[in-house]
Each structure stands twice: as C-alpha cells, then as structure tokens.
N, C-alpha and C. Protein backbone atom coordinates (compact mmCIF):
# COMPACT_ATOMS: atom_id res chain seq x y z
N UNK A 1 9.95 -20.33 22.07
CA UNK A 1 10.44 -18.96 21.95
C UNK A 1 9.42 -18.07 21.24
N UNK A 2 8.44 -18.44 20.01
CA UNK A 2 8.02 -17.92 19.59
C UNK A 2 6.67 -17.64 20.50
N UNK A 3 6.35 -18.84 20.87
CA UNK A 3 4.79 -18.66 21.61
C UNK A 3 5.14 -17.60 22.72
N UNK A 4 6.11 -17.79 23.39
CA UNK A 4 6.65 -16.54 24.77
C UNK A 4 6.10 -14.86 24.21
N UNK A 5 7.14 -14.82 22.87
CA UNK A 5 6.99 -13.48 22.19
C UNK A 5 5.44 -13.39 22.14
N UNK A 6 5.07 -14.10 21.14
CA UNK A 6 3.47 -13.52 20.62
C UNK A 6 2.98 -13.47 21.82
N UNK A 7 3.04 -14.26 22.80
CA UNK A 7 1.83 -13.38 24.08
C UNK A 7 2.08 -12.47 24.80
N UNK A 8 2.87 -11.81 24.18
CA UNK A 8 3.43 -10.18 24.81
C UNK A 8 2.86 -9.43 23.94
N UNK A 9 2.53 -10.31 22.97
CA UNK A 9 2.01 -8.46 21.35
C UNK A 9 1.02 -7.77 21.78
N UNK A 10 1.10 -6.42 22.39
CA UNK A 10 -0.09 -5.27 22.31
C UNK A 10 -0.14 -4.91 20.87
N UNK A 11 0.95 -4.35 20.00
CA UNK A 11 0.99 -3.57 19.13
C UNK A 11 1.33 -4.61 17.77
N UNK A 12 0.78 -4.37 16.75
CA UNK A 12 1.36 -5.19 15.37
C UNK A 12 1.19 -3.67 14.45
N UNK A 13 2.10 -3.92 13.68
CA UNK A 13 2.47 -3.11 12.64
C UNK A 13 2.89 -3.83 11.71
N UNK A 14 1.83 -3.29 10.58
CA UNK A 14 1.51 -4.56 9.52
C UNK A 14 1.82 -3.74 8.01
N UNK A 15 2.61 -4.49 7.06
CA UNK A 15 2.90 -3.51 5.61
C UNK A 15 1.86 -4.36 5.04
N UNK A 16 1.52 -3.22 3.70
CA UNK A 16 -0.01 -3.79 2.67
C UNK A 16 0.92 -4.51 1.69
N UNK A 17 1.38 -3.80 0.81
CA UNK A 17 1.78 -4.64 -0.61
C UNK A 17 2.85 -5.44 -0.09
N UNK A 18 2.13 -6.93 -0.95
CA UNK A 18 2.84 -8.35 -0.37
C UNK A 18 2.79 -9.02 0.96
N UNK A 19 2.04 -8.33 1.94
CA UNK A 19 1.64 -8.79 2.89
C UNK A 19 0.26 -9.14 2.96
N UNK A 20 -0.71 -7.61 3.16
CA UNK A 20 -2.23 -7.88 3.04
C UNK A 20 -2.95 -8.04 1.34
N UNK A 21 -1.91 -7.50 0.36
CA UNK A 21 -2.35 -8.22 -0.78
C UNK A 21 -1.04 -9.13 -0.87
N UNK A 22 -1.27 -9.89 -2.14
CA UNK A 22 -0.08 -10.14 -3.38
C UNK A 22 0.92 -9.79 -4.29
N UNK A 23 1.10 -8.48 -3.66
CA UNK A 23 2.04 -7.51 -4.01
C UNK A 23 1.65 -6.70 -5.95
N UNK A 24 0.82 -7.09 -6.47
CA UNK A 24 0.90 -6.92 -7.38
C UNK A 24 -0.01 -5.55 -7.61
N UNK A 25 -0.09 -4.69 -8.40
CA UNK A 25 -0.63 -3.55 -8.12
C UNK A 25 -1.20 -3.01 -9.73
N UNK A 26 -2.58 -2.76 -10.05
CA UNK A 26 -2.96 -3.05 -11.05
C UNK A 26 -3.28 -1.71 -11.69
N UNK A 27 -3.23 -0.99 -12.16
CA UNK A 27 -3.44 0.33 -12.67
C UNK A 27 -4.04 0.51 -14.08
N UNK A 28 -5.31 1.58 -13.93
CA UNK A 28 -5.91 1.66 -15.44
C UNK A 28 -5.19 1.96 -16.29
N UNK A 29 -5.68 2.54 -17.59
CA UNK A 29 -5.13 2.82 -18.56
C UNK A 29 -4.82 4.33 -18.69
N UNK A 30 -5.36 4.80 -17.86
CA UNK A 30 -4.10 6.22 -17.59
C UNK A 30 -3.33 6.20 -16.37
N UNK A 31 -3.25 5.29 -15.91
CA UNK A 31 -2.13 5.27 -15.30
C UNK A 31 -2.41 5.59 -13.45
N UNK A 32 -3.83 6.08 -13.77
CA UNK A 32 -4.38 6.95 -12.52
C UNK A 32 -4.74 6.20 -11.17
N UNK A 33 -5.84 5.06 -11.41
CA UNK A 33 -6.40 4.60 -10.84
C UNK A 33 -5.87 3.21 -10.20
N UNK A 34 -5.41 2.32 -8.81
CA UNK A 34 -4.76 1.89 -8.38
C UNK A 34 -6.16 0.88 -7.78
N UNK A 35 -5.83 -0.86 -7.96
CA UNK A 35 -6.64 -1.33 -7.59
C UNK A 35 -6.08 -2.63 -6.62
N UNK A 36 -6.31 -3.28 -5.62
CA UNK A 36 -5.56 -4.06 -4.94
C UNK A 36 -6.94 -4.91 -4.03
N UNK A 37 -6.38 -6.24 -4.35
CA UNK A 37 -7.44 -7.56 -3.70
C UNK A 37 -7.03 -7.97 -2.69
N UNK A 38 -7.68 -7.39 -1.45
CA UNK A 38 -7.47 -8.08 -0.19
C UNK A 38 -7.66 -9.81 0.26
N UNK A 39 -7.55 -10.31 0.82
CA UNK A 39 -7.77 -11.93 1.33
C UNK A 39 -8.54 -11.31 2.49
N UNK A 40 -9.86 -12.15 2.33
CA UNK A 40 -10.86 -11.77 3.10
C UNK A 40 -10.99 -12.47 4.26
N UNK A 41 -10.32 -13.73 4.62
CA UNK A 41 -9.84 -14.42 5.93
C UNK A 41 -9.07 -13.71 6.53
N UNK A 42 -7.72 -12.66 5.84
CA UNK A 42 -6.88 -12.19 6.31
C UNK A 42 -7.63 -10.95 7.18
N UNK A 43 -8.75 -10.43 6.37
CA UNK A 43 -9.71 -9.38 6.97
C UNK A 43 -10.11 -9.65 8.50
N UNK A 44 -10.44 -11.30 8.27
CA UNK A 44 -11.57 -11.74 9.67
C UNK A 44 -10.65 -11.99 10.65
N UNK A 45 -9.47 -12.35 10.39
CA UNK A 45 -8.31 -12.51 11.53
C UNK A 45 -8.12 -11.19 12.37
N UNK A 46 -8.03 -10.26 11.48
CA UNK A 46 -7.40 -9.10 11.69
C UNK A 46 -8.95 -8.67 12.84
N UNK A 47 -9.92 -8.47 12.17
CA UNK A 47 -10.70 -8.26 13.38
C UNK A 47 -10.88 -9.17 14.32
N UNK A 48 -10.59 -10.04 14.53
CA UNK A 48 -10.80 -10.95 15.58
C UNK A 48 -9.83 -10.51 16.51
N UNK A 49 -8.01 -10.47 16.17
CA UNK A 49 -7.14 -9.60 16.62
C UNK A 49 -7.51 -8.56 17.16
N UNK A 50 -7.95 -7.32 16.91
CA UNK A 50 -8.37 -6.23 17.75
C UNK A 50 -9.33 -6.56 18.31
N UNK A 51 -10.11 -7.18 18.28
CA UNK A 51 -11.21 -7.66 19.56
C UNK A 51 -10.51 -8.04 20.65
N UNK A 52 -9.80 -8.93 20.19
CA UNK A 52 -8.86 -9.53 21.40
C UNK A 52 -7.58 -8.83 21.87
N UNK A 53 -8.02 -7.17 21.80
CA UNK A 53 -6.92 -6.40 22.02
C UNK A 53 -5.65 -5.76 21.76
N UNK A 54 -5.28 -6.58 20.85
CA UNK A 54 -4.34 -6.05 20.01
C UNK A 54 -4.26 -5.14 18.84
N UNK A 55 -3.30 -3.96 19.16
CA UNK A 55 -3.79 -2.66 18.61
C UNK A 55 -3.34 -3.16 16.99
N UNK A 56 -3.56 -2.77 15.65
CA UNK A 56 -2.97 -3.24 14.85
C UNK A 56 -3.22 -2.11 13.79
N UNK A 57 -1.87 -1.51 13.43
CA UNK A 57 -1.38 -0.23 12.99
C UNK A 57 -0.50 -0.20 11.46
N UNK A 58 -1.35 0.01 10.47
CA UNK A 58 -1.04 0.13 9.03
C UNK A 58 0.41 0.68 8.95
N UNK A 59 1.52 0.43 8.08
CA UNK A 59 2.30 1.82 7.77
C UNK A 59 3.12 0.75 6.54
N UNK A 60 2.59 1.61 5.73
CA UNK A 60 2.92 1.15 3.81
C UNK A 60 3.82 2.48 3.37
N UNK A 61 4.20 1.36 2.54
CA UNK A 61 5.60 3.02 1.48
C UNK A 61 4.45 3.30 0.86
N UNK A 62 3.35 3.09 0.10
CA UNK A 62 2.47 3.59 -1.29
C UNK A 62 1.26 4.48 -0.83
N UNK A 63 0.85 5.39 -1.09
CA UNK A 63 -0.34 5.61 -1.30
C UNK A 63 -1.37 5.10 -1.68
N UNK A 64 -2.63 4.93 -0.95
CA UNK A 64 -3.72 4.40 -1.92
C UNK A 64 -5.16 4.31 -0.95
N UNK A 65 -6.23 5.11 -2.00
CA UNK A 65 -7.10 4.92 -1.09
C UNK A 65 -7.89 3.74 -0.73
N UNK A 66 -7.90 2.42 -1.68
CA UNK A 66 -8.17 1.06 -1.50
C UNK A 66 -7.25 0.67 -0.09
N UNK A 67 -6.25 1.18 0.68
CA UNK A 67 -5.75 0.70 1.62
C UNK A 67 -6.70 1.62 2.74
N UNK A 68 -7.18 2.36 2.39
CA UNK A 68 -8.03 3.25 3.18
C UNK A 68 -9.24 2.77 3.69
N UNK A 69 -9.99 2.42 2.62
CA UNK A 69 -11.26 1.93 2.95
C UNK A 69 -11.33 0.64 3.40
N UNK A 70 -9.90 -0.21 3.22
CA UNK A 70 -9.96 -1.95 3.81
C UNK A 70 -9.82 -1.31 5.17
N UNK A 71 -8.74 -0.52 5.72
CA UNK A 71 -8.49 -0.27 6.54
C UNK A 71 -10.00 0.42 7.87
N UNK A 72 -10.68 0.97 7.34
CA UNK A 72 -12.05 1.45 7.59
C UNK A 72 -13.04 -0.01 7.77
N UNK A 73 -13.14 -0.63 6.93
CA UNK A 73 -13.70 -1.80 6.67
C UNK A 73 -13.47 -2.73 8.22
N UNK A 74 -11.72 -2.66 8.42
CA UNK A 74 -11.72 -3.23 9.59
C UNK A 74 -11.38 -3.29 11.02
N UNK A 75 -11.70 -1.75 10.99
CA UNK A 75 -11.91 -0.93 12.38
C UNK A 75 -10.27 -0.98 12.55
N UNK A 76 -9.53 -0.43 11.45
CA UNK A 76 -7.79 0.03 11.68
C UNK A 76 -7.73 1.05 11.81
N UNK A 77 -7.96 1.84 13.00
CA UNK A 77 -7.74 3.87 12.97
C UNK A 77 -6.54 4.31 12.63
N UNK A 78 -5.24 3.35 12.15
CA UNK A 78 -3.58 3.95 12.58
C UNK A 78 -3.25 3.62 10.97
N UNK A 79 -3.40 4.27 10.08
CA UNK A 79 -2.50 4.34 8.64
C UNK A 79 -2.14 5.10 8.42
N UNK A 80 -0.53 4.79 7.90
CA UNK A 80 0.51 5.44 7.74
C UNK A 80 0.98 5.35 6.40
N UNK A 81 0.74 5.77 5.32
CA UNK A 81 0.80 5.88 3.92
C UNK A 81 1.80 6.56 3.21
N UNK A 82 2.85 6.41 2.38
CA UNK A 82 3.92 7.23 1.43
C UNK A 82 4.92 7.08 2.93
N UNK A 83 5.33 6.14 3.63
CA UNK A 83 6.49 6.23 4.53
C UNK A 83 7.65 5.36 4.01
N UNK A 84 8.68 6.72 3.76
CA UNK A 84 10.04 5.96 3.38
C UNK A 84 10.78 5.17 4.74
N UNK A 85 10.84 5.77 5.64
CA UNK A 85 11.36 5.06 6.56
C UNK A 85 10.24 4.97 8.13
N UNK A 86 9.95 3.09 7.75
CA UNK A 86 9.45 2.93 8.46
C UNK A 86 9.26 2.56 9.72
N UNK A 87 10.85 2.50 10.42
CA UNK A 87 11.48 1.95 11.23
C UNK A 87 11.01 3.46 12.71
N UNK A 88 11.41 4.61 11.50
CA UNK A 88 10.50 6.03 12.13
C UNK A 88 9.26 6.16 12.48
N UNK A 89 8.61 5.77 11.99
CA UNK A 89 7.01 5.84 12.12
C UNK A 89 7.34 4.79 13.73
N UNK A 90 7.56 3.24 13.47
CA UNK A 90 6.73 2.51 14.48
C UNK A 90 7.73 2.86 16.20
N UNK A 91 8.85 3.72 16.10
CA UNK A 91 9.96 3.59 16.93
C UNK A 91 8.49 5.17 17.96
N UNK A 92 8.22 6.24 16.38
CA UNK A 92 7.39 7.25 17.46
C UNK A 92 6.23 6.46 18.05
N UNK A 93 5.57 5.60 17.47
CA UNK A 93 4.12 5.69 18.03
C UNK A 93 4.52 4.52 19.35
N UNK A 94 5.51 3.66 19.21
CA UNK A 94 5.69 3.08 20.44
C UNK A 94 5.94 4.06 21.59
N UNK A 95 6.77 5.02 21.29
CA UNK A 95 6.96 5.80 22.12
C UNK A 95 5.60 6.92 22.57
N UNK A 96 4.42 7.43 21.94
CA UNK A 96 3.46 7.72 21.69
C UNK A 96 2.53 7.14 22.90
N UNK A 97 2.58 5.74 22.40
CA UNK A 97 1.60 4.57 23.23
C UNK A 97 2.46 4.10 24.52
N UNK A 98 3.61 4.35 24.92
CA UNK A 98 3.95 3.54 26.02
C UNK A 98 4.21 2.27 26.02
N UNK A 99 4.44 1.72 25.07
CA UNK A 99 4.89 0.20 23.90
C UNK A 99 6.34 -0.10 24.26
N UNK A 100 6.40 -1.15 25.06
CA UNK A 100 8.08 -1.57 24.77
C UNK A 100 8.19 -2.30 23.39
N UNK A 101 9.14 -2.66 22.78
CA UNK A 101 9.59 -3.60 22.24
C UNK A 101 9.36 -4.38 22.15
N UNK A 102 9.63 -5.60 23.05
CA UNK A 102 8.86 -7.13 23.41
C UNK A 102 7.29 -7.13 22.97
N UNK A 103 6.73 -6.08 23.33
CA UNK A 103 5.17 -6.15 23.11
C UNK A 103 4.81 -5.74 21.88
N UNK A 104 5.96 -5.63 20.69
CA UNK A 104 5.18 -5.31 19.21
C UNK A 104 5.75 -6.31 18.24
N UNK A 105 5.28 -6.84 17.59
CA UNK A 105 5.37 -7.34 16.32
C UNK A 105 5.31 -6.86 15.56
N UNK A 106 6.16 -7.00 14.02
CA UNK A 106 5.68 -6.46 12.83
C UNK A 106 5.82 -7.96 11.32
N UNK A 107 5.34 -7.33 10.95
CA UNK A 107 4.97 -8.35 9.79
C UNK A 107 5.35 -7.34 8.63
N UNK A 108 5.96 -8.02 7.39
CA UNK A 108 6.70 -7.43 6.16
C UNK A 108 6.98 -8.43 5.12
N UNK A 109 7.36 -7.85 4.04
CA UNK A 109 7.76 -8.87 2.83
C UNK A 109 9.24 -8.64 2.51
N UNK A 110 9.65 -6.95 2.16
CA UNK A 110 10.23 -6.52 1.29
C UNK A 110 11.61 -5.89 2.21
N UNK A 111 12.41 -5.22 1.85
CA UNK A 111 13.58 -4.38 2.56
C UNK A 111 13.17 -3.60 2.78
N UNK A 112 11.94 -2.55 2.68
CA UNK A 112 11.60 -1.53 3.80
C UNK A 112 11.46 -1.54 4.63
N UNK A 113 10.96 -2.79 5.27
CA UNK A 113 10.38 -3.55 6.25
C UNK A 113 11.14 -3.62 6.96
N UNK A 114 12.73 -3.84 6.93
CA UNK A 114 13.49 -4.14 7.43
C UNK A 114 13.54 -3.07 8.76
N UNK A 115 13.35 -2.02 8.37
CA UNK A 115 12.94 -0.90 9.68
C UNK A 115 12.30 -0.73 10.93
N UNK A 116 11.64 -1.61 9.97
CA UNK A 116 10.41 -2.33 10.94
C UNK A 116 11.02 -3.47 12.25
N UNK A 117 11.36 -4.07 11.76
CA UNK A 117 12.47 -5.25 12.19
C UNK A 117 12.62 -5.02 13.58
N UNK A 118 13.43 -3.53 13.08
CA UNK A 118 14.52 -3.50 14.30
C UNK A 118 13.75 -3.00 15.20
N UNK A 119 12.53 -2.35 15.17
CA UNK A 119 11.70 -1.95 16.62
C UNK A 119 10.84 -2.96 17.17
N UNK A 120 10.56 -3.69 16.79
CA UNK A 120 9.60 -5.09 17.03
C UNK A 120 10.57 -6.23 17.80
N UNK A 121 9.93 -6.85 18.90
CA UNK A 121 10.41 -7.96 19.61
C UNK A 121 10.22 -9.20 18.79
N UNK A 122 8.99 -9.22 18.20
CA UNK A 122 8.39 -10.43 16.91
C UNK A 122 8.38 -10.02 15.61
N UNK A 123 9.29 -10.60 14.82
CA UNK A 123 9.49 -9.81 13.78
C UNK A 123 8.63 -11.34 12.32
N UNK A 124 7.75 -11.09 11.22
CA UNK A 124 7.77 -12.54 10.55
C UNK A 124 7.03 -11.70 9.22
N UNK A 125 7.62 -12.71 8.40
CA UNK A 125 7.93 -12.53 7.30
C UNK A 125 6.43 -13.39 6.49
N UNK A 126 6.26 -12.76 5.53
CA UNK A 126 4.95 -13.83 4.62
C UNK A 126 6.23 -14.74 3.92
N UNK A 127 5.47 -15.96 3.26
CA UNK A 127 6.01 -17.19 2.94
C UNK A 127 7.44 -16.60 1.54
N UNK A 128 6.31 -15.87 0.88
CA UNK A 128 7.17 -15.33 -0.06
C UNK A 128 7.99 -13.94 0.09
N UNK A 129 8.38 -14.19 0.65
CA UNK A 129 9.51 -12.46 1.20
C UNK A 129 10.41 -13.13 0.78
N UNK A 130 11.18 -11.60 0.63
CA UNK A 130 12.46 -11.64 0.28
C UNK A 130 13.15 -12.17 1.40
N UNK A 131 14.40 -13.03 0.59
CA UNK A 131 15.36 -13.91 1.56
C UNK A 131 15.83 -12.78 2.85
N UNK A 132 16.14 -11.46 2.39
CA UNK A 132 17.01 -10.89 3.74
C UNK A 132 15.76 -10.63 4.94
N UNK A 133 14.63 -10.72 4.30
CA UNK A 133 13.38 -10.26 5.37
C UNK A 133 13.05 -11.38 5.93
N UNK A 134 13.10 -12.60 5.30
CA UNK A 134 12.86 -14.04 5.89
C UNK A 134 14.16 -14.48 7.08
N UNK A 135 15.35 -14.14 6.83
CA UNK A 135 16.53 -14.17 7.45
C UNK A 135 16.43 -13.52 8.30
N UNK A 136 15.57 -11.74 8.77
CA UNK A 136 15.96 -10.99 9.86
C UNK A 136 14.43 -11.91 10.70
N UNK A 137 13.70 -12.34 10.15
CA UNK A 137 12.00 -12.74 10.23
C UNK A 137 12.97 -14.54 12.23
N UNK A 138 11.81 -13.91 13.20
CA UNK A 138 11.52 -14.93 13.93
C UNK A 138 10.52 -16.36 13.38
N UNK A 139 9.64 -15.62 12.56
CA UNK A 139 8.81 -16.79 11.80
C UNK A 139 8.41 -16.23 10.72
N UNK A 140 8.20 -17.44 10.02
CA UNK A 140 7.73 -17.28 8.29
C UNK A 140 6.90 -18.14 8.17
N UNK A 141 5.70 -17.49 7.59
CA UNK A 141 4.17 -17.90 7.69
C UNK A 141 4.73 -19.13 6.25
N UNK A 142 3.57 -19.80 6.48
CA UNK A 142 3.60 -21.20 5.57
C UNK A 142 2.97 -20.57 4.33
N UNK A 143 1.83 -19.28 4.61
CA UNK A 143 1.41 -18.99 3.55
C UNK A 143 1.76 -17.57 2.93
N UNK A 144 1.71 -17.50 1.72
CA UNK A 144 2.05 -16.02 1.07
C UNK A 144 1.41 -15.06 1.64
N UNK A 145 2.01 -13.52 0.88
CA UNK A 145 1.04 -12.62 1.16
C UNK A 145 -0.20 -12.18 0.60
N UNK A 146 -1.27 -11.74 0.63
CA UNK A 146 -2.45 -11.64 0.32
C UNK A 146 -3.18 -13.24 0.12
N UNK A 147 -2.61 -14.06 0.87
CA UNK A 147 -3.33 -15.36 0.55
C UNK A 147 -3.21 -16.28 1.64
N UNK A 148 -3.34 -15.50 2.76
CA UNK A 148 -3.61 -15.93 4.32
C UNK A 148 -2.36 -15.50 5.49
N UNK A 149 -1.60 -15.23 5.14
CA UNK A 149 -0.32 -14.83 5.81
C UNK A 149 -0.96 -14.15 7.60
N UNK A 150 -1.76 -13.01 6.94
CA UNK A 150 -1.85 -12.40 8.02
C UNK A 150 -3.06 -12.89 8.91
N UNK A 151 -3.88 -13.99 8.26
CA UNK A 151 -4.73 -14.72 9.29
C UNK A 151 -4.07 -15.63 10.25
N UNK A 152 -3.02 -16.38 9.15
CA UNK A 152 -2.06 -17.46 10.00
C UNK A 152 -1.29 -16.69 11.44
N UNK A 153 -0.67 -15.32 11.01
CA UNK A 153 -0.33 -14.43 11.97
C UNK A 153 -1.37 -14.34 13.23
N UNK A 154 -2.70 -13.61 12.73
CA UNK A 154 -3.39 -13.27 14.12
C UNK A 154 -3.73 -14.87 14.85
N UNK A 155 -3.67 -15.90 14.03
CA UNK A 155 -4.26 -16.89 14.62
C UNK A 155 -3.04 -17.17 15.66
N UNK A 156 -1.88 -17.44 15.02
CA UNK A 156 -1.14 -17.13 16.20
C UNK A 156 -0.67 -16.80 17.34
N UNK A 157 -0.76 -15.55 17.17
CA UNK A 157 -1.12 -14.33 18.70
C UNK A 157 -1.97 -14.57 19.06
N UNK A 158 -3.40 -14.64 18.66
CA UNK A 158 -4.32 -15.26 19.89
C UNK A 158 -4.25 -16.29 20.39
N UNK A 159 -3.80 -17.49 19.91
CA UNK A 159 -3.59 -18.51 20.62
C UNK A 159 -2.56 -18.94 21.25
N UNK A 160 -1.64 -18.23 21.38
CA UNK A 160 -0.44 -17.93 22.14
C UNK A 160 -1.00 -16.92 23.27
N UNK A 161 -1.75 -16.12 22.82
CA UNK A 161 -2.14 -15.36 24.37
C UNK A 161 -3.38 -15.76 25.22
N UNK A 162 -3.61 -17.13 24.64
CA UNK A 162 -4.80 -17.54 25.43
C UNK A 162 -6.28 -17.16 24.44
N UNK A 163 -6.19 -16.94 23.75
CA UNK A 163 -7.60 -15.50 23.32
C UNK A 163 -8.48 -16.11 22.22
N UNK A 164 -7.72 -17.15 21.50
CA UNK A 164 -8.20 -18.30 20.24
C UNK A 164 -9.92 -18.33 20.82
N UNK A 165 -9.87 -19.66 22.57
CA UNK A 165 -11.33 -19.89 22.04
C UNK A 165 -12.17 -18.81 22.35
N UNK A 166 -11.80 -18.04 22.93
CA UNK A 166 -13.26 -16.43 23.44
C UNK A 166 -13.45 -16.24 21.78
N UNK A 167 -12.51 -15.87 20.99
CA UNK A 167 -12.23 -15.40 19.52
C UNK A 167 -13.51 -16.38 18.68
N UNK A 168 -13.30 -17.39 18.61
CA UNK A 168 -13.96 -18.62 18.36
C UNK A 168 -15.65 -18.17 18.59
N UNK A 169 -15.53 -18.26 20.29
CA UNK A 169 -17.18 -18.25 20.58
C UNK A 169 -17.89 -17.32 19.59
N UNK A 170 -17.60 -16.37 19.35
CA UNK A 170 -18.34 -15.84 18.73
C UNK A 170 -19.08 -15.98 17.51
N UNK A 171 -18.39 -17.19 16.93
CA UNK A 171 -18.84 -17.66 15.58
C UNK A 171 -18.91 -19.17 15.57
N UNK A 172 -19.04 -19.81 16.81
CA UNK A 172 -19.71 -20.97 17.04
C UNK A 172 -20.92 -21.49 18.19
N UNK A 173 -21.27 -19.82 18.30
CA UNK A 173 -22.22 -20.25 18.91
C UNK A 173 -22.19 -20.30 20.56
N UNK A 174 -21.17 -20.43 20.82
CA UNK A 174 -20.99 -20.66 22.85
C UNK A 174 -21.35 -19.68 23.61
C-alpha cells in the first residue's frame, strides 16, 4: 500500500521544526537571533528527490531566515513561512499546479501538520511526532526529525518510483 502511494508523489510538502531540524530552536541573548541545525543527509536526499522530479515545497508556522538559505542551499523555490493554517497553503498550490491528491505527500511532526494530512494521499510522520500525527501518519520513519527522517523519506519515493539507482549513479560512478 505504501510503495503504490509513494510512486504517485509529484508534490511533497515538507514542515522544518521537528522534521528538517530537531525541533529545538536556539535564540541569542536578546532574544533576536534564531539558529537551527539541519541533517546534512537529510539535505542530500532532498536533492536527489528533485532531481528525480519531485517538486518539494517548504510550508512552516515560524519565520526564519536559516530556513531560507537551507532552502536556497537546496534548490527549494516554494517556502511558505508564518502559516497558521497549513492545510490552506498546500490545498491552493495543488490546485495552482494541477496536483491531485494521490500524487502529494506530506511529512510533519506536530498538530499543525495535521492540515497537511488531509490534502496529501501519503501522509508520514518523523519517528518522534506527536501520537495524533503518528496515528493520522501512513508511515513513521524509524528515524527522528532533524536526524534522517527526511532522507529515509526521499529514499523511499525514489525507490518506490523506480528512480533509487539513476539517483545512485551519480555518486558511484556508472
């Protein structure tokens, strides 16, 4: 059931805190400055993923320009930043792109996410999500968030859509 879904994903819509980091969010001493550690496998998945076609589209409740420049870093043109309801955001741009349902996934930790949920055909949760997001979740990655979740994810989808070894060649040489 799951392999069926993932080789339909054009679209992933992916949340940052607790997914692409560890949810934890570190701030100077005035309070100003916002700092957050990506998983750098989770980086190389993610581009390997849009190589292999799949569009893959930011949309976080927080502000922050560290989600900006990862996002830049890995050729993500679609962030969606300070969204209370995110179920809005991914319901327009499907509609935007010509996106059914079946063909999007989303990935989440928390109950915002939950929005998310309901427009996505593949819905999965990082290891450590909250129980109601793991409960609405088709799969739950073995690993946390910011600590491979979303590599385990793209590795997934590509190899459910066939796309693993082309993905591969490129960094072994074939």
């Amino acid at each position: 059931m799951i392999e069926e879904k993932a080789a339909k994903i054009r679209l992933f819509f992916l949340d940052v805190d607790g997914v692409m980091t560890d949810g934890r969010i570190t701030l100077n001493d005035e309070g100003v400055e916002e700092t957050k550690s990506f998983d750098i496998k989770d980086g190389l998945g993610l581009k390997m993923l849009i190589s292999g076609g799949v569009e893959v589209v930011i949309v976080t409740g927080r502000r922050s320009r560290a989600v900006e420049t990862r996002a830049k870093d890995l050729g993500i043109n679609e962030i969606y930043q300070g969204v209370a309801d995110k179920g809005i955001i991914c319901k327009q741009l499907m509609n935007d792109k010509g996106v059914k349902k079946h063909e999007v996934c989303c990935m989440g930790d928390d109950l915002p996410d939950l929005a998310m949920f309901v427009e996505a055909g593949l819905c999965i949760a990082v290891a450590d999500a909250v129980k109601e997001v793991r409960e609405a979740s088709d799969f739950v990655t073995r690993n946390k968030g910011g600590s491979g979740a979303v590599r385990e994810t793209c590795e997934l989808l590509l190899k459910c859509q066939g796309k693993w070894d082309r993905a591969l060649s490129a960094f072994a040489g074939k």
